[in-house]
N, C-alpha and C. Protein backbone atom coordinates (compact mmCIF):
# COMPACT_ATOMS: atom_id res chain seq x y z
N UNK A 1 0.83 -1.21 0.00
CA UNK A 1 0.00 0.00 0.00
C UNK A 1 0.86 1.26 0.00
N UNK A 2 2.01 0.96 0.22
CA UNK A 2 2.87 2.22 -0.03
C UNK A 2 3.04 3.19 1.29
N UNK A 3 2.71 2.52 2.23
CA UNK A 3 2.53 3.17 3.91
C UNK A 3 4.11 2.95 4.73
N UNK A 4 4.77 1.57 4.67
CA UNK A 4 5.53 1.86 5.32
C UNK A 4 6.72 2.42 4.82
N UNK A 5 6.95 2.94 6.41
CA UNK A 5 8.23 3.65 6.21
C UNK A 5 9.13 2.69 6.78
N UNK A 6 9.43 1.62 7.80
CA UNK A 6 10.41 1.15 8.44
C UNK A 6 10.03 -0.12 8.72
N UNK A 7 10.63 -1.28 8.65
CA UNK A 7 10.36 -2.35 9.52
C UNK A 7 11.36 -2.76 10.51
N UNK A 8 11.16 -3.25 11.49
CA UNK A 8 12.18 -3.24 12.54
C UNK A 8 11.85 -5.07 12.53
N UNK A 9 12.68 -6.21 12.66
CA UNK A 9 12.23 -7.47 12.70
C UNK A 9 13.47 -7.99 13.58
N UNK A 10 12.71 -9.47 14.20
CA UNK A 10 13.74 -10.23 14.96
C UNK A 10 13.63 -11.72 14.26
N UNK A 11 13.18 -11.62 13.07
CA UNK A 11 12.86 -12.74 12.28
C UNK A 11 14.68 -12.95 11.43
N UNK A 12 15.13 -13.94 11.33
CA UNK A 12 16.63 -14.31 10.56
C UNK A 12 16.50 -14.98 9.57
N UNK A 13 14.58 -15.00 9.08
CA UNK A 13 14.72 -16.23 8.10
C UNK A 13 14.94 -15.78 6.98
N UNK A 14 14.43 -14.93 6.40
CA UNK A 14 14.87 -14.01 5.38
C UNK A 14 13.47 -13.72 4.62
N UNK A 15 12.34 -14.24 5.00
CA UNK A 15 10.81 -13.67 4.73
C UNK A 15 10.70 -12.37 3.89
N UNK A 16 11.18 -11.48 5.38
CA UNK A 16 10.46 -10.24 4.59
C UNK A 16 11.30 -9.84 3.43
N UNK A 17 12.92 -10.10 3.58
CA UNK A 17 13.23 -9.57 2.06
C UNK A 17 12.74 -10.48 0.63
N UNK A 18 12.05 -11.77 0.98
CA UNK A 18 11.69 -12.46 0.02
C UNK A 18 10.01 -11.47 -0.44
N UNK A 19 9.43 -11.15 0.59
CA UNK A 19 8.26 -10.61 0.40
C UNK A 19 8.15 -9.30 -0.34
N UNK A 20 9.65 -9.02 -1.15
CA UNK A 20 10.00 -7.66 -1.36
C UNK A 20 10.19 -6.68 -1.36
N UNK A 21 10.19 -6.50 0.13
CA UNK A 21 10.44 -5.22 1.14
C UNK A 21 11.29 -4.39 0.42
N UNK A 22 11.47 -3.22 0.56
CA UNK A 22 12.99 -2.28 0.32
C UNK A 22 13.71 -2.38 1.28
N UNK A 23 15.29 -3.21 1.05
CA UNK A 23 16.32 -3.70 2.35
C UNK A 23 16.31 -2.02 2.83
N UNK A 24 16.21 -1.02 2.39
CA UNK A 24 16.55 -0.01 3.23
C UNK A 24 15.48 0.57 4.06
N UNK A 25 14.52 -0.15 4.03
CA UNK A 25 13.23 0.19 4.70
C UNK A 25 13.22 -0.87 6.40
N UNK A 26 14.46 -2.11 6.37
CA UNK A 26 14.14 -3.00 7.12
C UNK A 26 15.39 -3.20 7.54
N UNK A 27 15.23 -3.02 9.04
CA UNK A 27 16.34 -3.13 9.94
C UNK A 27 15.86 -4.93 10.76
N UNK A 28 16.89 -5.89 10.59
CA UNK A 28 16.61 -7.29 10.62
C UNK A 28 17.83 -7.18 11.74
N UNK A 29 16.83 -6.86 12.97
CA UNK A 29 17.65 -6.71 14.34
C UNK A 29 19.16 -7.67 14.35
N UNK A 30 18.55 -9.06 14.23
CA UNK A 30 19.49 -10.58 14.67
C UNK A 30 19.73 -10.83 13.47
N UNK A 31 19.81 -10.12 12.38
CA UNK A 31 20.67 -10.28 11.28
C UNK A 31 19.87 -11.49 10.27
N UNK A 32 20.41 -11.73 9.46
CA UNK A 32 19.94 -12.34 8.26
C UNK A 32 21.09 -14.19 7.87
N UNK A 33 20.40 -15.17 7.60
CA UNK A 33 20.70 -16.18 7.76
C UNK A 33 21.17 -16.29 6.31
N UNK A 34 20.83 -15.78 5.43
CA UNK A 34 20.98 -15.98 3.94
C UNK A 34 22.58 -15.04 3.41
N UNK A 35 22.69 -13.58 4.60
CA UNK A 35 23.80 -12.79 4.33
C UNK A 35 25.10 -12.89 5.05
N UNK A 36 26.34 -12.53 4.58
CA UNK A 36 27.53 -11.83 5.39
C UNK A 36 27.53 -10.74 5.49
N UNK A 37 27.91 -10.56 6.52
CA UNK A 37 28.31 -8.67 6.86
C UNK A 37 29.82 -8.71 7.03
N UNK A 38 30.53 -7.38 6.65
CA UNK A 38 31.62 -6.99 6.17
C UNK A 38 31.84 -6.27 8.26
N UNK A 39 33.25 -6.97 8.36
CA UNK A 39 33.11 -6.53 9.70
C UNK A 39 34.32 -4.64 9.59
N UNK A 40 34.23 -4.34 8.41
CA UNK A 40 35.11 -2.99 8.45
C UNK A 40 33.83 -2.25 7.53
N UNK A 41 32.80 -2.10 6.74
CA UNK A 41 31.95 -1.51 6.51
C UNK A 41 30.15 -1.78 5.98
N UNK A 42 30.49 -2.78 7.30
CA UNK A 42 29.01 -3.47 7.40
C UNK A 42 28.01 -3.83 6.20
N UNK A 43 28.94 -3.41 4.91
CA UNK A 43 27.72 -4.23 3.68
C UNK A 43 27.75 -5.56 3.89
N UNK A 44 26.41 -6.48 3.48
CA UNK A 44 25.85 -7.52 3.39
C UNK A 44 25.64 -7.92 1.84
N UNK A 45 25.93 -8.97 1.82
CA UNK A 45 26.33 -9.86 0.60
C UNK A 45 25.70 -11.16 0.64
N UNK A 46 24.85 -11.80 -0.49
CA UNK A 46 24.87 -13.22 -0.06
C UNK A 46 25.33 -14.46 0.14
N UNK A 47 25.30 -15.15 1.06
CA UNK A 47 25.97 -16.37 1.44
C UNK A 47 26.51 -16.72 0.14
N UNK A 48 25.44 -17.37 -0.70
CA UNK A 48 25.59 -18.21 -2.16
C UNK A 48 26.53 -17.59 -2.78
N UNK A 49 27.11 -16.27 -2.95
CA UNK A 49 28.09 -16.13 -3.71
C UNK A 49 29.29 -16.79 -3.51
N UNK A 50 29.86 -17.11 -1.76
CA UNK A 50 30.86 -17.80 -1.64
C UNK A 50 31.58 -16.90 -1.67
N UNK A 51 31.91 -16.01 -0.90
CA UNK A 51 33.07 -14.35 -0.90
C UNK A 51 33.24 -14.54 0.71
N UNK A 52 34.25 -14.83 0.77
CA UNK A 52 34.81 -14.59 2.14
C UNK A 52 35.55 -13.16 2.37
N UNK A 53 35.60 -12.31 1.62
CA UNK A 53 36.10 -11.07 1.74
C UNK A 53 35.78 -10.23 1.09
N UNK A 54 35.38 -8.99 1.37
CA UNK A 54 34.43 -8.10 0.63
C UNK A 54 35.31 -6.78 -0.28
N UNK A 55 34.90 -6.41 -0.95
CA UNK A 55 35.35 -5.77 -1.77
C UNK A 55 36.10 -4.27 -1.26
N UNK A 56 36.12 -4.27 0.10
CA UNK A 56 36.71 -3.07 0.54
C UNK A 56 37.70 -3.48 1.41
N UNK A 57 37.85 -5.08 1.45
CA UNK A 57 39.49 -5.60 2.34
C UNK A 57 38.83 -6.13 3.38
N UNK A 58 37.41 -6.08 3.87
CA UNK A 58 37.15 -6.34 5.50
C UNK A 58 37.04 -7.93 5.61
N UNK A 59 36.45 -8.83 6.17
CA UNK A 59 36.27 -10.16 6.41
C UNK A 59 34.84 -10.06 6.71
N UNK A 60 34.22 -11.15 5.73
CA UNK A 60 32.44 -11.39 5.76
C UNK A 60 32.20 -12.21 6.47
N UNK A 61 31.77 -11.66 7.52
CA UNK A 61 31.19 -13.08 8.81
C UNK A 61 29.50 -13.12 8.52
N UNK A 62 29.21 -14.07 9.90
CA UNK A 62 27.84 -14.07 10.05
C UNK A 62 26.74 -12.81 9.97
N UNK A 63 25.75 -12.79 9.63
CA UNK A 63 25.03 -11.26 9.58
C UNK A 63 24.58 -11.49 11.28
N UNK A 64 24.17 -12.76 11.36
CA UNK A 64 22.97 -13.45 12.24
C UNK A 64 23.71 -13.02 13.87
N UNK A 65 23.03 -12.30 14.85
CA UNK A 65 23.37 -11.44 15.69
C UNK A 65 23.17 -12.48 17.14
N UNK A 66 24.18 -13.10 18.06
CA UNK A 66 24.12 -13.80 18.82
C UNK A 66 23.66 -13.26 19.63
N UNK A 67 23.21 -13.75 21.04
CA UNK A 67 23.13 -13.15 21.84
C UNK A 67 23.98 -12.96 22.98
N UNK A 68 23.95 -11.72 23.62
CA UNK A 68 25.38 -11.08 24.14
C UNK A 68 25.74 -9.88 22.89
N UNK A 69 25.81 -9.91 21.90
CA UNK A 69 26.06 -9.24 20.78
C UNK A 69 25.17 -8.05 20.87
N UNK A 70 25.82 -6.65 20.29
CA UNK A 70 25.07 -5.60 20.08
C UNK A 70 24.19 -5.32 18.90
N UNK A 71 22.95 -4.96 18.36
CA UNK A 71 22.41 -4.60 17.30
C UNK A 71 22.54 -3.80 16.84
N UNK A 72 22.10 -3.58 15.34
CA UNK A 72 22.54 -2.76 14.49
C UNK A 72 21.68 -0.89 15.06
N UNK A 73 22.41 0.00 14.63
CA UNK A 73 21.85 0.92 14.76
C UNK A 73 21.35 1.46 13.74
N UNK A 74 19.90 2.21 13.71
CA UNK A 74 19.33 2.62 12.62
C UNK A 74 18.16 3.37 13.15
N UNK A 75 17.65 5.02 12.86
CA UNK A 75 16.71 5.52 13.27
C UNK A 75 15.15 5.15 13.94
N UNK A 76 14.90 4.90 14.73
CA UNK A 76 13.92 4.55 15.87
C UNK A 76 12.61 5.07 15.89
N UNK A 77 12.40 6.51 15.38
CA UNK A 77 11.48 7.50 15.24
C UNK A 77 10.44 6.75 14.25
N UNK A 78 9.23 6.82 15.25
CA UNK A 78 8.00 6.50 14.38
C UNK A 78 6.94 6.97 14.69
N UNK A 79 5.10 7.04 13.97
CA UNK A 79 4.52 7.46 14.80
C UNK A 79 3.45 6.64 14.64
N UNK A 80 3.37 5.39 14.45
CA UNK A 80 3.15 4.29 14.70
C UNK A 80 3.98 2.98 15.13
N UNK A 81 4.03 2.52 15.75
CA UNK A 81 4.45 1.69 16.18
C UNK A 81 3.76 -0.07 16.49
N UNK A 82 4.38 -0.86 15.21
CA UNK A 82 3.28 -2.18 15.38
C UNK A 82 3.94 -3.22 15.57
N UNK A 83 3.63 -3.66 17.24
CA UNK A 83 4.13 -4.85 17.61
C UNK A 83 3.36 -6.12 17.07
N UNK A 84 3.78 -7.19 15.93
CA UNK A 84 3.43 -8.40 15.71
C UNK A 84 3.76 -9.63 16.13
N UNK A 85 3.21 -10.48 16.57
CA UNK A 85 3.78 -11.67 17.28
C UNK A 85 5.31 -11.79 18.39
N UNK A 86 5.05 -10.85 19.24
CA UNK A 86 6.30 -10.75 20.17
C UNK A 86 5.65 -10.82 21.42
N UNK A 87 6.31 -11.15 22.28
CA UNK A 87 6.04 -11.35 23.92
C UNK A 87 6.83 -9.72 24.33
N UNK A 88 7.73 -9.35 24.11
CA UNK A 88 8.33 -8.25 24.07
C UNK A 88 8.84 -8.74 25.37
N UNK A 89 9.61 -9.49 25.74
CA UNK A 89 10.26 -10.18 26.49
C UNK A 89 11.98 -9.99 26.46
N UNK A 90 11.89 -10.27 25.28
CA UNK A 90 13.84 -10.34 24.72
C UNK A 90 14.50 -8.82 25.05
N UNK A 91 15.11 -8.45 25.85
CA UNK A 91 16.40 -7.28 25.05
C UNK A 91 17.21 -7.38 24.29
N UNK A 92 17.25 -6.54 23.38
CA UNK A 92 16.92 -5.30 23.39
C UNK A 92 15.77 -4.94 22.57
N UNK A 93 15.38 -5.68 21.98
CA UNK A 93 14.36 -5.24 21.00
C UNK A 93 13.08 -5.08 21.85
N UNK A 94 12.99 -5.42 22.92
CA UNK A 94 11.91 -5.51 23.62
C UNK A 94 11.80 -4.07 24.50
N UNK A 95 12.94 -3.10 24.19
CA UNK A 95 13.04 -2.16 24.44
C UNK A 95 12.43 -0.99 23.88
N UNK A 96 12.18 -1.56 22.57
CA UNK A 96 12.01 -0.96 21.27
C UNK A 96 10.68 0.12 21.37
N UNK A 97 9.44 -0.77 21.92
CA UNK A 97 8.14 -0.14 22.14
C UNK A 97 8.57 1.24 22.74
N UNK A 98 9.15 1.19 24.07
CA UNK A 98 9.16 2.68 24.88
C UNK A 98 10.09 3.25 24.50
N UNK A 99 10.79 3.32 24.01
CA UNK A 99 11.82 4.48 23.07
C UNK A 99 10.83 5.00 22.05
N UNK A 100 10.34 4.39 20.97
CA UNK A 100 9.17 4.87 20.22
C UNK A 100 7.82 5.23 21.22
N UNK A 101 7.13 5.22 22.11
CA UNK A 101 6.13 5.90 22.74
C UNK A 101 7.03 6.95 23.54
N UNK A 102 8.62 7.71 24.02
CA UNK A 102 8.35 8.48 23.94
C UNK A 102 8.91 9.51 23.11
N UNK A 103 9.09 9.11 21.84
CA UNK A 103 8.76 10.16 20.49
C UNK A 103 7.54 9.87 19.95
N UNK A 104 6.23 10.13 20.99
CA UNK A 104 5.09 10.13 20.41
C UNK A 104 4.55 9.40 19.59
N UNK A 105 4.99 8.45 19.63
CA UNK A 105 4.44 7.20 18.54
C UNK A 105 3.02 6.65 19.21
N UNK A 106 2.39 6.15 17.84
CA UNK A 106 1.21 5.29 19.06
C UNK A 106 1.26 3.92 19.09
N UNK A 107 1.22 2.60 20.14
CA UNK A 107 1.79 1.51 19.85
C UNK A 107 0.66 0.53 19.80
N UNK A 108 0.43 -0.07 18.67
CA UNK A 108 -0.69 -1.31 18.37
C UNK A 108 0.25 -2.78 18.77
N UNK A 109 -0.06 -3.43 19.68
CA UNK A 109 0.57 -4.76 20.26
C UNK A 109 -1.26 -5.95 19.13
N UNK A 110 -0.21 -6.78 18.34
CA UNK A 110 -1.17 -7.97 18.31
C UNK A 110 -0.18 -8.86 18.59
N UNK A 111 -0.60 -9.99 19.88
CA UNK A 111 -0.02 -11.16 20.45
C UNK A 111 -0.93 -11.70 21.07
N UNK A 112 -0.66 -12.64 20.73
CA UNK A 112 -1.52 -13.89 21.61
C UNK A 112 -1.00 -13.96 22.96
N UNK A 113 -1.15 -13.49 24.27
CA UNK A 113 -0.27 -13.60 25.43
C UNK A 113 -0.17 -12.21 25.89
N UNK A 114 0.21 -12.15 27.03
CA UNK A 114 0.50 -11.10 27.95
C UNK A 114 1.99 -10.56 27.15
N UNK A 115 1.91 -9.10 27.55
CA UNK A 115 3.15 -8.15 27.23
C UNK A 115 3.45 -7.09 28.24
N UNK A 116 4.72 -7.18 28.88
CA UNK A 116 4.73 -5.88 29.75
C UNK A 116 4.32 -4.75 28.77
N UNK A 117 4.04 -4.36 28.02
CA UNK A 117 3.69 -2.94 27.32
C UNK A 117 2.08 -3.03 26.88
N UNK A 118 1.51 -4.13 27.40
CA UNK A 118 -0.34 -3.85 27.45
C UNK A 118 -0.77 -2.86 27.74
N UNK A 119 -0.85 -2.34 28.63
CA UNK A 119 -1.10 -1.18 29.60
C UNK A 119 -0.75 0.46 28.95
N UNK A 120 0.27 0.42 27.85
CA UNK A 120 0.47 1.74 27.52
C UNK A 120 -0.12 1.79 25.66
N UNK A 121 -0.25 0.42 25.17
CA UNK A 121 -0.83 0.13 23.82
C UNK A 121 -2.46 1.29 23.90
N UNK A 122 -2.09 1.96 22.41
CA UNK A 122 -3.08 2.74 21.84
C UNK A 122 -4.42 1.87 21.74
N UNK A 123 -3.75 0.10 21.22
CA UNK A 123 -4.86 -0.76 20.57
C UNK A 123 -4.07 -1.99 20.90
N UNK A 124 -4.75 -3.04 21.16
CA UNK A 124 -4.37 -4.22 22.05
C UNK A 124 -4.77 -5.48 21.38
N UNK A 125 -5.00 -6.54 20.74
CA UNK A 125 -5.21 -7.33 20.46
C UNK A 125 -4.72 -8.77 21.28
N UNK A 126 -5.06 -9.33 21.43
CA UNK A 126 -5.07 -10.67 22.27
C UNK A 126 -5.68 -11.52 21.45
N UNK A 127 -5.07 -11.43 20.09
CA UNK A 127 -5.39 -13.22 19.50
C UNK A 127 -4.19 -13.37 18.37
N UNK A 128 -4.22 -14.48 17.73
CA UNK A 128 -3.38 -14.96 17.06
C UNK A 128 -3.19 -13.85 16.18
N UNK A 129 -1.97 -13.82 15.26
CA UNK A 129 -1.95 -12.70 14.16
C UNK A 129 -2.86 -12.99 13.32
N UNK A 130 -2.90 -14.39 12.78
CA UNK A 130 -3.49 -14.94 11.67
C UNK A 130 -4.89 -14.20 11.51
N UNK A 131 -5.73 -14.22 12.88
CA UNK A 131 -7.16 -13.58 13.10
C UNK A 131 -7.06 -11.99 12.70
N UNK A 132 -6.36 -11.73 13.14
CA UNK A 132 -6.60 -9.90 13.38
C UNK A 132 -6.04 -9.21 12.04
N UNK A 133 -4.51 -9.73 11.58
CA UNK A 133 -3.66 -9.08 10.70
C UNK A 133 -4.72 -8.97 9.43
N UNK A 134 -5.09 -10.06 8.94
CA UNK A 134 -5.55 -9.76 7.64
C UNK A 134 -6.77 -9.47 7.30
N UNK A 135 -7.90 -9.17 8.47
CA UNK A 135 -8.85 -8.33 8.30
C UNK A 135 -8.04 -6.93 8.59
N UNK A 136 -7.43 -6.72 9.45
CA UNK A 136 -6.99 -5.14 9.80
C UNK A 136 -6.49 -4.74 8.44
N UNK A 137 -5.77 -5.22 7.85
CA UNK A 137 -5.08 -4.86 6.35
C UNK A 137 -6.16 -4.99 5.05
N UNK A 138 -7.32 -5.42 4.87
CA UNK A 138 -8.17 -5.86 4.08
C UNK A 138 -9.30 -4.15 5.07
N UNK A 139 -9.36 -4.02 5.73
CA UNK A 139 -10.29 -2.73 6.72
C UNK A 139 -9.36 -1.61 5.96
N UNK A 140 -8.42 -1.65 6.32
CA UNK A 140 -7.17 -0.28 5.95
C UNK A 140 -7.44 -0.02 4.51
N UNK A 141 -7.12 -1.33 3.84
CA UNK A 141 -7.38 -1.08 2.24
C UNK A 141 -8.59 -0.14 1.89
N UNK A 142 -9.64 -0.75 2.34
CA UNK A 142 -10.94 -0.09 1.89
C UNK A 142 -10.93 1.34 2.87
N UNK A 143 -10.55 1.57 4.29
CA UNK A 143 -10.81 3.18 4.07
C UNK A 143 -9.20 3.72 3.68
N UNK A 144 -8.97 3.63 3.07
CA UNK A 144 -8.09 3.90 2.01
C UNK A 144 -8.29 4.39 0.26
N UNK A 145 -9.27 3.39 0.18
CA UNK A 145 -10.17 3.70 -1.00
C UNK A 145 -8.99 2.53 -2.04
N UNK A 146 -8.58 1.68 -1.09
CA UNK A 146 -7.75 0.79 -2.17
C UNK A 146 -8.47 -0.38 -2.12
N UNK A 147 -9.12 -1.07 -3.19
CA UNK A 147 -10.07 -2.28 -3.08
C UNK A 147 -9.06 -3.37 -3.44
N UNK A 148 -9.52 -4.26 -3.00
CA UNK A 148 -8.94 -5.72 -3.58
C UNK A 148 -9.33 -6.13 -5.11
């Protein structure tokens, strides 16, 4: 629909760039299972090429972000904010919600399960994604004036 501006994910499978996201639209917290990252200027390359060293001298390791390991940095500012299938449990990403509520964002949680950040959610959902996501996106379309 041409709405987002950012995705923030803790997913490594490589989905959303298959789903055709713009990589510069999607910050893939725990890194990407399919890429190397360049440990002297962080471009990402794919596995399948078989390049153990990147074109600027650095060494291509894992993208995929262990834990103990720091995440990538990349602008935070939103004014929506949509938690999908997370317990919001993990740090740091679980941090993520209240840094965005307070630059005024508003935060929609859909999870099946309790979340410490219930309580400050604009809009709350308590069921599977499967239920909620694709009427909410099929609702949006139409007052949008974009039909199926």
């Amino acid at each position: 629909m041409g709405k987002l501006k950012f995705c923030i994910s803790q997913n490594v499978d490589n989905l959303h760039l298959k789903s055709g996201i713009n990589p510069d639209l999607l910050a893939e917290l725990h890194g990407n299972m399919t890429k190397l990252r360049c440990t002297r200027c962080d471009q990402k390359v794919n596995k399948s090429n078989g390049m153990t060293m990147c074109q600027c001298g650095g060494t291509l390791v894992s993208s995929v972000v262990d834990f103990g390991q720091s995440l990538p940095e990349k602008d935070r500012k939103s004014d929506l904010f949509l938690v999908v299938g997370s317990s919001l449990v993990v740090t740091p990403a679980a941090d993520m919600p209240l840094e965005a509520l307070r630059f005024g964002a508003k935060l929609v949680i859909i999870n099946k399960g309790d979340t410490p950040f219930d309580h400050s959610a604009n809009l709350r959902f308590n069921e599977e994604i499967g239920e909620i996501l694709p009427r909410a996106i099929k609702r949006l379309k139409r007052l949008m004036g974009l039909f199926e």
